[in-house]
Every structure is written in structure tokens, then in C-alpha cells.
Protein backbone atom coordinates (compact mmCIF):
# COMPACT_ATOMS: atom_id res chain seq x y z
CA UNK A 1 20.89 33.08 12.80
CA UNK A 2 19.27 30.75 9.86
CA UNK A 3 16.31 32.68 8.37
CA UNK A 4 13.82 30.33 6.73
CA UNK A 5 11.43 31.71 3.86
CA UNK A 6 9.04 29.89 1.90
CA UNK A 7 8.06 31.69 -1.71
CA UNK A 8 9.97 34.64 -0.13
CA UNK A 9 8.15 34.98 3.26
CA UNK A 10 9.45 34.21 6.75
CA UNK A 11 8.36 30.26 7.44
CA UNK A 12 6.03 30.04 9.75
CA UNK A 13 3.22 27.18 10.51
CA UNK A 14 0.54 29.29 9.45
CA UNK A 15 2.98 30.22 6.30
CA UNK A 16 3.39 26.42 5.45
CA UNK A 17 -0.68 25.84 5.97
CA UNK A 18 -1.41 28.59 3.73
CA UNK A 19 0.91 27.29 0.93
CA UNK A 20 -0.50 23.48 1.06
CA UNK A 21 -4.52 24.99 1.40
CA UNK A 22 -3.11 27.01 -2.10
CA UNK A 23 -1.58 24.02 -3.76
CA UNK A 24 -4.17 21.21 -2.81
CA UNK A 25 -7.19 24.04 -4.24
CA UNK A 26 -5.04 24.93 -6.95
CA UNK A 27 -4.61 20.50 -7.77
CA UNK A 28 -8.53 20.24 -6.88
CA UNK A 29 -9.36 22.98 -9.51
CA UNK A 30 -7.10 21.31 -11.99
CA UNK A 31 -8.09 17.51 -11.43
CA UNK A 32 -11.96 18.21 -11.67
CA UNK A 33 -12.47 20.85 -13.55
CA UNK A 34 -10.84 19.07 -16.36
CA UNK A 35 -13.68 16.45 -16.65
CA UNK A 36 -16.20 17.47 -19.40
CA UNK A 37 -19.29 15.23 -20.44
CA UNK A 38 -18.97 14.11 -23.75
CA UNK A 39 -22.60 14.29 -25.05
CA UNK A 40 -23.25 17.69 -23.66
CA UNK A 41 -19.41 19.17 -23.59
CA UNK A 42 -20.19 20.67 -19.72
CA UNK A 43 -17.08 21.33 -17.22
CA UNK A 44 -17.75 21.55 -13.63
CA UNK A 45 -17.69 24.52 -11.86
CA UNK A 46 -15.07 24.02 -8.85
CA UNK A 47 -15.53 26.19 -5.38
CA UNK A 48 -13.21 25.52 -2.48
CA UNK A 49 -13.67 27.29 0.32
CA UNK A 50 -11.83 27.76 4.22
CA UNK A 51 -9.24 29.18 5.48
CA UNK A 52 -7.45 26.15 7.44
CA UNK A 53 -6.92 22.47 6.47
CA UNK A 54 -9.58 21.38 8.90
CA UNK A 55 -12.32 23.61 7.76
CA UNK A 56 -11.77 22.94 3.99
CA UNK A 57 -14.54 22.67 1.85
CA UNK A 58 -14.96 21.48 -2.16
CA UNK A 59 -17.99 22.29 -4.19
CA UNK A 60 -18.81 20.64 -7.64
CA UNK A 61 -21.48 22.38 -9.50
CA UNK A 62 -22.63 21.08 -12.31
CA UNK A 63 -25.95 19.54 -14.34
CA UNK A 64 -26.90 16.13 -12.81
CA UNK A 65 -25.73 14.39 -15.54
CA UNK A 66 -22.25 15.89 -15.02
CA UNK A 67 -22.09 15.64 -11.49
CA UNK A 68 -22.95 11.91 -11.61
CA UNK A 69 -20.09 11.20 -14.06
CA UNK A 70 -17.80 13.64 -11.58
CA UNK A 71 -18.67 10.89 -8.47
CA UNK A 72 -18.06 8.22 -10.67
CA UNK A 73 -14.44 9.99 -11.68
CA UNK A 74 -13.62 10.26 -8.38
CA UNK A 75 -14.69 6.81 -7.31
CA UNK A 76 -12.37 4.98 -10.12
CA UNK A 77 -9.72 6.98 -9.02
CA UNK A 78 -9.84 6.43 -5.70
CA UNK A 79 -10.00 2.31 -6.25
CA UNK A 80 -6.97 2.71 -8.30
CA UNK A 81 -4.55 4.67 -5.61
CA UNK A 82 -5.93 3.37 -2.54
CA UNK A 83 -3.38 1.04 -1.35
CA UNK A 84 -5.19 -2.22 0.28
CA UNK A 85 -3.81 -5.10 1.80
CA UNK A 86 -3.73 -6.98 -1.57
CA UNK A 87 -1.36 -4.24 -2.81
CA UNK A 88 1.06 -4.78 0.09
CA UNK A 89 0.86 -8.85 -0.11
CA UNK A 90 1.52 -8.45 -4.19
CA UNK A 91 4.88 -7.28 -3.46
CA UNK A 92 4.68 -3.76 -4.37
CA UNK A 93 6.31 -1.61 -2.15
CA UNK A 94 5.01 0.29 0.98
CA UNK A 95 5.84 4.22 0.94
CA UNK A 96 5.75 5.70 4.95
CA UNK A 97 5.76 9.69 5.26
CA UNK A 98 7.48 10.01 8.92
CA UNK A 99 6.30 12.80 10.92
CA UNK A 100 7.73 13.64 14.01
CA UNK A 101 8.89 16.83 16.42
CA UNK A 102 12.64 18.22 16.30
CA UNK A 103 12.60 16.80 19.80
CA UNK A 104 12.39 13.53 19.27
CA UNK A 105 15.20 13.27 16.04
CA UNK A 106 16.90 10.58 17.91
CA UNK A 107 13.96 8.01 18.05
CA UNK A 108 12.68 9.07 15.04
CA UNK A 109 15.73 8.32 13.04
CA UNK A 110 16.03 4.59 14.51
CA UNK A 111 12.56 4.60 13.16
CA UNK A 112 13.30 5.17 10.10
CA UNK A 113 16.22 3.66 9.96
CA UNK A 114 14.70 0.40 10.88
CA UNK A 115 11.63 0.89 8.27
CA UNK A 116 13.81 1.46 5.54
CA UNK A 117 16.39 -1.87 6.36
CA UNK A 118 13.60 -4.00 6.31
CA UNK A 119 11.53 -2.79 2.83
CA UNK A 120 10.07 0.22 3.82
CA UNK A 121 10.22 2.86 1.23
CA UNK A 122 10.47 5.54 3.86
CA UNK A 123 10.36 9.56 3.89
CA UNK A 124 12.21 11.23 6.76
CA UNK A 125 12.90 15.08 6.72
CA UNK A 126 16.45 15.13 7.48
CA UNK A 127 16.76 12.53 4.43
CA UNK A 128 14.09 14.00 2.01
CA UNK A 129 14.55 17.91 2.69
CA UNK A 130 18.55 19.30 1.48
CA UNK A 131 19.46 22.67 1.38
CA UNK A 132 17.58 24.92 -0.70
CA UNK A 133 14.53 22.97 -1.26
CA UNK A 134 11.22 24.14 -1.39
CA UNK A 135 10.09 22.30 2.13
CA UNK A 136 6.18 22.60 0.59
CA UNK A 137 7.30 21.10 -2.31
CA UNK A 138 9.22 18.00 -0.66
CA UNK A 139 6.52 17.31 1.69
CA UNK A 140 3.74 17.56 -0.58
CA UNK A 141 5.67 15.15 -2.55
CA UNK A 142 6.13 12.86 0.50
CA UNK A 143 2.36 13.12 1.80
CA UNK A 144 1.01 12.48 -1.90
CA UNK A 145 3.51 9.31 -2.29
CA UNK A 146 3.02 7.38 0.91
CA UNK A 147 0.50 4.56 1.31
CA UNK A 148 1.23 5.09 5.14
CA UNK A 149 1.26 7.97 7.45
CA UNK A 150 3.16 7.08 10.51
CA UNK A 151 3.25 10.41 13.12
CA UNK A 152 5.27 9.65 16.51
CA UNK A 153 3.19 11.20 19.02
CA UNK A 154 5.08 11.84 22.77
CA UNK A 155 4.81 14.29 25.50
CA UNK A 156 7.10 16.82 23.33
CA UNK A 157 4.68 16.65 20.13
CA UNK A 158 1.59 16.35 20.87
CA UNK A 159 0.83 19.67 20.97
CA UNK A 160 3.20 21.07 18.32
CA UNK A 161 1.68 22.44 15.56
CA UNK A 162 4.14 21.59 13.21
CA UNK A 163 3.13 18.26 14.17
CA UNK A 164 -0.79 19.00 14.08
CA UNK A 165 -0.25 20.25 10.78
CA UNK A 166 1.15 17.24 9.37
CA UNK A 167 -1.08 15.16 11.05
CA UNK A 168 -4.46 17.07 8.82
CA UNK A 169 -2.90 16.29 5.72
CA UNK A 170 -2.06 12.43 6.96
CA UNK A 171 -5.94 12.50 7.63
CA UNK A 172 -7.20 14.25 4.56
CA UNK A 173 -4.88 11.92 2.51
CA UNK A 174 -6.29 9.09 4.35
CA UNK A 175 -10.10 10.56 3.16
CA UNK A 176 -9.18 11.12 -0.15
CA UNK A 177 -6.97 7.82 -1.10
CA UNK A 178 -7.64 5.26 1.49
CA UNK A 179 -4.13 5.49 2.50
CA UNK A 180 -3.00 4.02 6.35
CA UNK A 181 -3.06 6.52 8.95
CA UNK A 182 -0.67 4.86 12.30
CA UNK A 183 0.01 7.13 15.66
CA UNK A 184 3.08 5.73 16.57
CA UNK A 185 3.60 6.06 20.52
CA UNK A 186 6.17 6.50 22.90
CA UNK A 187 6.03 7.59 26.85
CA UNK A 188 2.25 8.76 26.11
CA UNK A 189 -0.84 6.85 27.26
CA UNK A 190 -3.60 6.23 24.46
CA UNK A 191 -6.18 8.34 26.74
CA UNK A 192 -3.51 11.32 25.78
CA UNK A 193 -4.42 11.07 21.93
CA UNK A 194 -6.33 13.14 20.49
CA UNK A 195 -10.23 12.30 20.29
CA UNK A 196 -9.74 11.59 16.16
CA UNK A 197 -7.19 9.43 17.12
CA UNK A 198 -8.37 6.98 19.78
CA UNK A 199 -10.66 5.15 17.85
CA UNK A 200 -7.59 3.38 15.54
CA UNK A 201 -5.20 1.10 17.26
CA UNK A 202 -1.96 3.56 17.96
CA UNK A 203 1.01 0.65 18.49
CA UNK A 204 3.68 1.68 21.39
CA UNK A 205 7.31 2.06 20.92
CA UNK A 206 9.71 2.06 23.82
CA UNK A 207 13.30 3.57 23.14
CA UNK A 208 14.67 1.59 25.28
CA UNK A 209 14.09 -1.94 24.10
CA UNK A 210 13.11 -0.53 20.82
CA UNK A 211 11.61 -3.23 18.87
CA UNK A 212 9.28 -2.32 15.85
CA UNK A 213 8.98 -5.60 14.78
CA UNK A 214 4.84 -5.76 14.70
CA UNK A 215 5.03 -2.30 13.46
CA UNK A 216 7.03 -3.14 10.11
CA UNK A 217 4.96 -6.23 9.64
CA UNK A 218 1.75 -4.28 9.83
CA UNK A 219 2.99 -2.18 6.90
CA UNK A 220 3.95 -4.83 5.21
CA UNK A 221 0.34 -6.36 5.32
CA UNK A 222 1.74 -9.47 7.46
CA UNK A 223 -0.82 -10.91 9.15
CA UNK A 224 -0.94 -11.74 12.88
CA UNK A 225 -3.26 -14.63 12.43
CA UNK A 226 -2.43 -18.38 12.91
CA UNK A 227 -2.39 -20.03 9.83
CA UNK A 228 -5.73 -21.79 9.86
CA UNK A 229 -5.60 -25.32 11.21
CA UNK A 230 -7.78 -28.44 10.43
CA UNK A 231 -10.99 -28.39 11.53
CA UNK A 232 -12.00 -31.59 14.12
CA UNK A 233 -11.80 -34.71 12.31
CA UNK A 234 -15.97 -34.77 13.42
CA UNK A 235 -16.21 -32.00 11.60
CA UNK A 236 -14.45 -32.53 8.63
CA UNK A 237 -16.51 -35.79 8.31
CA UNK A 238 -19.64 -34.14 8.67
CA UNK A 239 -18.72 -31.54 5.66
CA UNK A 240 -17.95 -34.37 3.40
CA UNK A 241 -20.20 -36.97 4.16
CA UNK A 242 -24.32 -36.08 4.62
CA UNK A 243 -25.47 -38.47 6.60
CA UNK A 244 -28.09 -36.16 7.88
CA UNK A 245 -27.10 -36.04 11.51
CA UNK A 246 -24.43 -33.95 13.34
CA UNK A 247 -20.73 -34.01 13.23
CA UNK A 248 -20.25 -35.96 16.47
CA UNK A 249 -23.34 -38.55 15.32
CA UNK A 250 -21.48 -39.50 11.90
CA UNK A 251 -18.39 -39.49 13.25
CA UNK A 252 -20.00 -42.49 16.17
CA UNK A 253 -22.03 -44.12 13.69
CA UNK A 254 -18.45 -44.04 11.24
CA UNK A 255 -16.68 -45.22 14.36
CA UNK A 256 -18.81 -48.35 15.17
CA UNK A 257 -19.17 -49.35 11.06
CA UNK A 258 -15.52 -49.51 10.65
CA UNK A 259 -14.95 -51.21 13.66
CA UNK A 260 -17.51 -54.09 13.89
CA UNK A 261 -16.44 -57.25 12.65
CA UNK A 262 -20.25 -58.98 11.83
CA UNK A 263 -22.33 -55.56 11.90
CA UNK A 264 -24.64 -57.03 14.86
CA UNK A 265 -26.48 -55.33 17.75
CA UNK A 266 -23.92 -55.16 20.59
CA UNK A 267 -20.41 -55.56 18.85
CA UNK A 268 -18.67 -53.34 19.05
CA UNK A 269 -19.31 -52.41 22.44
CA UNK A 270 -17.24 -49.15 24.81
CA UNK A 271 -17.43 -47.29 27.68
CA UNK A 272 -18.06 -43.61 27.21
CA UNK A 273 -14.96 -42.19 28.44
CA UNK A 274 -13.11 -44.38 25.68
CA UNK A 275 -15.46 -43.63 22.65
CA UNK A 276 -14.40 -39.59 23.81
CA UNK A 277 -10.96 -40.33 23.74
CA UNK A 278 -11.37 -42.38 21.06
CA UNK A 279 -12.96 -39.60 18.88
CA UNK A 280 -11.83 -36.60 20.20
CA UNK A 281 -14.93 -35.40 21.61
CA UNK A 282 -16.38 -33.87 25.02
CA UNK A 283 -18.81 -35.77 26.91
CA UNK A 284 -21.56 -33.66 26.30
CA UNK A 285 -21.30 -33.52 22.74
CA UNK A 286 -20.90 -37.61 23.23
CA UNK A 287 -24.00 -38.31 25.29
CA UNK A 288 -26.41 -35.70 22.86
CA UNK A 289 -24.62 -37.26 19.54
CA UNK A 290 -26.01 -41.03 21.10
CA UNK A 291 -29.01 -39.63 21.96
CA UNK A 292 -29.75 -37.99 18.12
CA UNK A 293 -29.13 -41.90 17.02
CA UNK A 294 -31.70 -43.06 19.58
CA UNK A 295 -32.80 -46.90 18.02
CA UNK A 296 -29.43 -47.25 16.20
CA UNK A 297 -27.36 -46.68 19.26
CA UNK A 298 -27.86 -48.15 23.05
CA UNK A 299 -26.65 -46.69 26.06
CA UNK A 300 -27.33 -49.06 28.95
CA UNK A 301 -24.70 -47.50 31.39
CA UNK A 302 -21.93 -45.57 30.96
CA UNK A 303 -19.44 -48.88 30.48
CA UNK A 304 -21.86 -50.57 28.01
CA UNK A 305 -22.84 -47.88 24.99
CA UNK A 306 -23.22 -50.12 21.72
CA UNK A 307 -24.83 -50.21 18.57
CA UNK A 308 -27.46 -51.51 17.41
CA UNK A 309 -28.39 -54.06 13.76
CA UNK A 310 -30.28 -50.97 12.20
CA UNK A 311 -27.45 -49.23 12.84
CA UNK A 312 -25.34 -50.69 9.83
CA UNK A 313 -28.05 -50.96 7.75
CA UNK A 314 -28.74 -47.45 8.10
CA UNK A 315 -25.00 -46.13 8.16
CA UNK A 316 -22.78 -48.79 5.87
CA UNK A 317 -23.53 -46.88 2.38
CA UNK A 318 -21.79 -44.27 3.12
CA UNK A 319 -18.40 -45.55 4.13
CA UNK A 320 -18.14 -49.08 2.92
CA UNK A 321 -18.86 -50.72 -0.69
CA UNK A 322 -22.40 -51.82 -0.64
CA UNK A 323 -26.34 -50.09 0.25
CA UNK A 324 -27.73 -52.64 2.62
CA UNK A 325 -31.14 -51.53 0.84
CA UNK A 326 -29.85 -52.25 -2.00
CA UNK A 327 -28.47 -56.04 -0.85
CA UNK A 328 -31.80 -56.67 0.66
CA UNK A 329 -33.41 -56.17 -2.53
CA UNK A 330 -31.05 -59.00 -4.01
CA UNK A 331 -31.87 -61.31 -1.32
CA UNK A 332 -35.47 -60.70 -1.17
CA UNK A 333 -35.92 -61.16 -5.33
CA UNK A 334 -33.99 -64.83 -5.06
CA UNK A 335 -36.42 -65.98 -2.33
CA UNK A 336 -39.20 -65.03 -4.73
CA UNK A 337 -37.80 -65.66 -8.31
CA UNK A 338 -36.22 -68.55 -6.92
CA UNK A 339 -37.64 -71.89 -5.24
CA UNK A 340 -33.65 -72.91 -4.95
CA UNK A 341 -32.54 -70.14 -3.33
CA UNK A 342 -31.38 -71.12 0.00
CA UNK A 343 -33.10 -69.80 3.49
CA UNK A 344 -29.61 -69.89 5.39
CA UNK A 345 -27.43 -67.32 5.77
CA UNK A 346 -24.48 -69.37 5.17
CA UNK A 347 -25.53 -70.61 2.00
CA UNK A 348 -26.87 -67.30 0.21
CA UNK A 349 -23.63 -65.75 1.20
CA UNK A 350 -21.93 -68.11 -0.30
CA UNK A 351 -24.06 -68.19 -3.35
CA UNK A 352 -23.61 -64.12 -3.63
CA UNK A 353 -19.56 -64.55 -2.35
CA UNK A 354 -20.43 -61.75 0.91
CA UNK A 355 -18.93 -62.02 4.14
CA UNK A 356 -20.75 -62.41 6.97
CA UNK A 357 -19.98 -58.40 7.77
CA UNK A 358 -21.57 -57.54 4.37
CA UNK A 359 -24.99 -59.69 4.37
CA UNK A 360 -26.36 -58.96 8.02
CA UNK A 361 -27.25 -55.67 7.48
CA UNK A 362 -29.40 -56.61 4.46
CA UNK A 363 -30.72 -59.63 6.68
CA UNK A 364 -31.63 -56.72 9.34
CA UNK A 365 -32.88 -54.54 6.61
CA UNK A 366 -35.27 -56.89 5.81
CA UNK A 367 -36.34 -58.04 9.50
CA UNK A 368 -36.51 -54.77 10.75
CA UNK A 369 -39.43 -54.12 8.05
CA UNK A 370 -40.82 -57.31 8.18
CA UNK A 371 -40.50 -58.28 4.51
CA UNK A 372 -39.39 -62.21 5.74
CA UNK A 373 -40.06 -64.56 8.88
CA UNK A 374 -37.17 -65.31 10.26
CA UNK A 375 -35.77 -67.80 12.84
CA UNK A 376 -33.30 -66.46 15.57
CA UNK A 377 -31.29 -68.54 18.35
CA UNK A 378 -28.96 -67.42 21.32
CA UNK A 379 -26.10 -68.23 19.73
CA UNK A 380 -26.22 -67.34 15.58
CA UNK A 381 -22.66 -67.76 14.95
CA UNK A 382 -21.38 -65.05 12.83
CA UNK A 383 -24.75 -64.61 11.47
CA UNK A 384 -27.67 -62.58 12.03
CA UNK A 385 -30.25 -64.60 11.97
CA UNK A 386 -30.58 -68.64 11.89
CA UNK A 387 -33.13 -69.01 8.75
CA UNK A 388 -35.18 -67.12 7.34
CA UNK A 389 -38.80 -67.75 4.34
CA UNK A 390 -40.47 -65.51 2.32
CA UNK A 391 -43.87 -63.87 2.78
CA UNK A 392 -46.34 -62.18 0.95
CA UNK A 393 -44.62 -58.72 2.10
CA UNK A 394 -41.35 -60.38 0.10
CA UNK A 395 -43.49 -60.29 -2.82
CA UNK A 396 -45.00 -56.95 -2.65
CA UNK A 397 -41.41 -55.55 -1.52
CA UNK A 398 -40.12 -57.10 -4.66
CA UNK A 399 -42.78 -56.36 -6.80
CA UNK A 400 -42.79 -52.66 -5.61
CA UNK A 401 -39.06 -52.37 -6.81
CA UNK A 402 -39.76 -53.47 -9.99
């Protein structure tokens, strides 16, 4: 028969409780009563109270101004140990304490064995504990190294207190530092858990198809999100382009600038199921995006949606060279400043060296505010509009530009 002692008593749970409540009020004691103000030279006054691990009580005394500096101690040091999810992704290396009942060695050492083979720093009893160590001593050095606390909870040790006991420090360690707490699972339903314990996400293992693959990834910080993907090309318009209307009505109005060949009402002309395929967009989003650009975009029946002049004239700045605004004003300062300039389209294109594409707008800019008279025939040609004469709005339109 083995006889077990710990500091010369007969091991027992309550022995092993005893001798962590002594060592974590003896480290308390140490830790804060060492801080001292330096204007006034004060140390704290240290109480710790209970007599288990879950009824465990501290108590700083102190002036206010020591007290304050005490929280603030105990703040920077938690900040520094508490192991976050930046710590893991650095590369610095996770530290698991394993706790688990005698009666379930066997899955517990493929646990560990599969933690430590794939970079998981990992403490296991029948690793961690040889003959003639102080067990205290090795598991207070495994509990106050890990940045996760991994208990496997089944049928067998749930109620163990071995188990139980392990599982307080795990929690108070979790309190103090910030450290991970996981249940590990296997053969017991979550409702089983404790009540402490079935508000965290307790991952399942089962021995027989053992695979711990999420498990080793969670320590590891490895994240079970999708990389992000690109947002709808609509979108990604809308974010770098400000037209002022919504992602599907810049990405239409984009659509029917790029595509027109003279920028005149009707051409370019679709059916709505195409302009959806087209731009990647359901219908509804469709049919509210033409009606936002009601006046710059027709719909006359589902196979005949088109845009209209005012369209361009509003839309071209942002994704082609020129401001129609800004054209019109050229056009509208020859016809006053000069009694050569011509009154055809035709000829002040050629006279400025636009296409056809790039002068209607400015031609509609101008019509659509009345700022010329202007002739118009069935057939234009390529143009807008046949001819066109100043007026006294020309003049004040120039004038006001000035």
C-alpha cells in the first residue's frame, strides 16, 4: 500500500485545498503588501479570509490614496499576464494545465498527447508530477503557468472532488489573469455541467473518432471565420464614389454612362431582368434604385428601362474626363464672347475637338435650364440637338460665372 503525505500529513482533498488556500494567502500577503506610496511611505494592510477556495475573501485596507494606487497595481498587472488573442496570434506559445479524473487516463493522455504534437505547451500529471515531488508545488506551478485551463468533464468526473478542486483554481486563475477557462466533454450532455459552466461554449470530444482539431485551433487563437470577401461591386462603388444616391443607383447610372455611345435619352436601352444580371442585383433593389433616379432614368415597361439626357449630364463627372457643367459653361461663353462661334453641333465640336459622346451632355445641360433656344428634329444624327442661339439667359448664365 502507497501512502501519500503532503508536508508530512496523509493527502487528502481537503489536505491539498488547505495547502493551496495557505500558499495563494501567503503569495496575496506578499504581492500587495509590498506596495508602499511613495509620498506618504503607507503599506496596505492585507486580510484574507475563508476556509475553502470558493468562499475566499481579500481585504486591502489602506488610506484612499493608497488603495487607489493598489487598484491601479493590480490593473497593470493584470494587462500584462492576461493572455489575449493577440498574444496567441504573435507566436508566443500557449501553456494548457490538463485536468482530468484517474478514470479517464486513457483519453486524457491522447489529449495531451495531441496538444503537445501540434504546439501546445501542455501540463499533464503523469508528465509533470515524478516521484517525490511536492504535488502542491507542481500544480501550483502548472495552474500559475497556463494561459488555458482545459478540465475533461465525463460521467466519472464530474463529481470528483479532486476534479472540483482543480476546476476553483482554473476559475480563480481565470478571475485573477484573464486566462481561458475550456470544459472539455466527452459522453456528457452540456445540461450535465455545472451551472458556472453552461454559460461558456464546452467543445465535445468523442474517443472514438477522436478528433481535436477545432479544439487545438481555438488555443491557438485560429479563427473560424471566412476570410472576409469583397463587398458587391454596388457597394464598393458606392464607398468610393459619392454620387449622393445608393449603391444600386450609382452603380445604374455608372452602368448606362459607360455604356452609351452619344449620351442621349433612350440609348442605351434593357430589359430589367438583364440590367440585374447585368449588375448583380435583385429586382427589388433594381426597381427602388430606378425609382431614386426618377427624371434621369425611364421605366416604360419592364423590356424598355432607359436613361434619360439629364442623366449624363448629371452622372459623367464622376467616371469620365469632363463636368458637363463645366463644358456648358465653355459653350455658352463662345456664343456670347463670340459672334463666330458656330450654332451647330457639328461645328463647335469640331472647333473644341469633342466627340459627339462628350458635347451632348453640355448641349442638355444647357437645354434642360433653358440658358439657349434650341432647334430639335426626329432624326439629330449623332447629335443632341439640330441648332441651337443664344438668349439673354446665355448672358446672365455667363455673366453669373464670371
Amino acid at each position: 500500500m502507497i501512502e501519500i503525505k503532503v508536508n508530512g500529513k496523509p493527502f487528502s482533498a481537503k489536505t491539498l485545498e488547505d495547502e493551496v488556500i495557505l500558499a495563494m494567502t501567503q503569495q496575496l500577503r506578499d504581492d500587495l503588501g509590498s506596495i508602499r506610496h511613495p509620498q506618504t511611505g503607507e503599506f496596505p494592510t492585507i486580510g484574507v479570509t475563508g476556509d475553502s477556495l470558493d468562499r475566499l475573501q481579500v481585504q486591502v485596507e489602506g488610506s484612499p490614496e493608497l488603495l487607489a494606487l493598489v487598484q491601479e497595481r493590480l490593473k497593470d498587472d493584470a494587462d500584462q499576464d492576461a493572455p489575449g488573442p493577440e498574444t496567441t496570434e504573435a507566436g508566443k506559445l500557449p501553456k494548457v494545465f490538463l485536468s482530468y479524473a484517474f478514470d479517464d487516463s486513457a483519453l486524457a493522455s491522447r489529449i495531451a498527447g495531441a496538444l503537445q504534437a501540434n504546439g501546445v505547451e501542455t501540463w499533464f500529471a503523469d508528465w509533470c508530477i515524478s516521484a517525490g515531488d511536492s504535488i502542491r508545488q507542481r500544480i501550483d506551478e502548472g495552474l500559475g503557468d497556463c494561459t488555458h485551463f482545459v478540465v475533461l468533464l465525463t460521467p466519472r468526473s464530474i463529481d470528483k472532488p479532486w476534479v472540483r478542486q482543480e476546476m476553483d483554481a482554473g476559475l480563480m486563475r481565470k478571475l485573477s489573469t484573464g486566462s481561458k477557462f475550456i470544459a472539455l466533454r466527452s459522453d456528457l450532455p452540456a445540461g450535465e455541467l455545472p451551472p458556472l459552466l453552461q454559460g461558456g461554449l464546452s467543445p465535445s470530444v468523442d474517443p472514438a473518432s477522436f478528433d481535436v482539431t477545432q479544439l487545438i485551433n481555438d488555443i491557438h487563437g485560429v479563427s473560424r471565420k471566412p476570410a472576409l470577401g469583397p463587398a458587391p461591386a454596388a457597394v464598393e462603388l458606392a464607398r468610393s464614389t459619392d454620387t449622393g444616391f445608393s449603391a444600386a443607383a450609382t452603380a445604374l447610372a455608372k452602368l448606362f454612362v459607360e455604356t452609351t455611345d452619344y449620351a442621349r435619352t433612350f440609348e442605351p436601352h434593357a430589359s430589367l431582368g438583364d440590367l440585374c444580371t447585368e449588375l448583380g442585383l435583385p429586382e427589388e433593389d433594381l426597381v427602388d434604385a430606378i425609382h431614386e433616379l426618377k427624371g434621369l432614368v425611364t421605366r416604360q415597361h419592364d423590356d424598355f428601362i432607359f436613361p434619360e439626357a439629364e442623366l449624363f449630364v448629371r452622372f459623367d463627372q464622376f467616371w469620365k474626363g469632363w463636368n458637363p457643367a463645366d463644358d456648358a459653361l465653355r459653350v455658352a461663353s463662345g456664343l456670347v464672347n463670340d459672334d463666330k462661334f458656330p450654332s451647330r453641333p457639328a461645328e463647335i465640336a469640331g472647333r473644341f475637338g469633342w466627340a459627339p459622346r462628350r458635347l451632348n451632355p453640355a448641349l442638355a445641360y444647357l437645354t434642360g435650364r433653358g440658358l439657349v433656344r434650341d432647334i430639335r428634329a426626329l432624326d439629330n444624327g449623332p447629335w443632341f440637338l439640330v441648332d441651337m442661339h443664344r438668349t439673354e439667359a446665355t448672358r446672365r448664365f455667363v455673366k453669373s460665372r464670371q
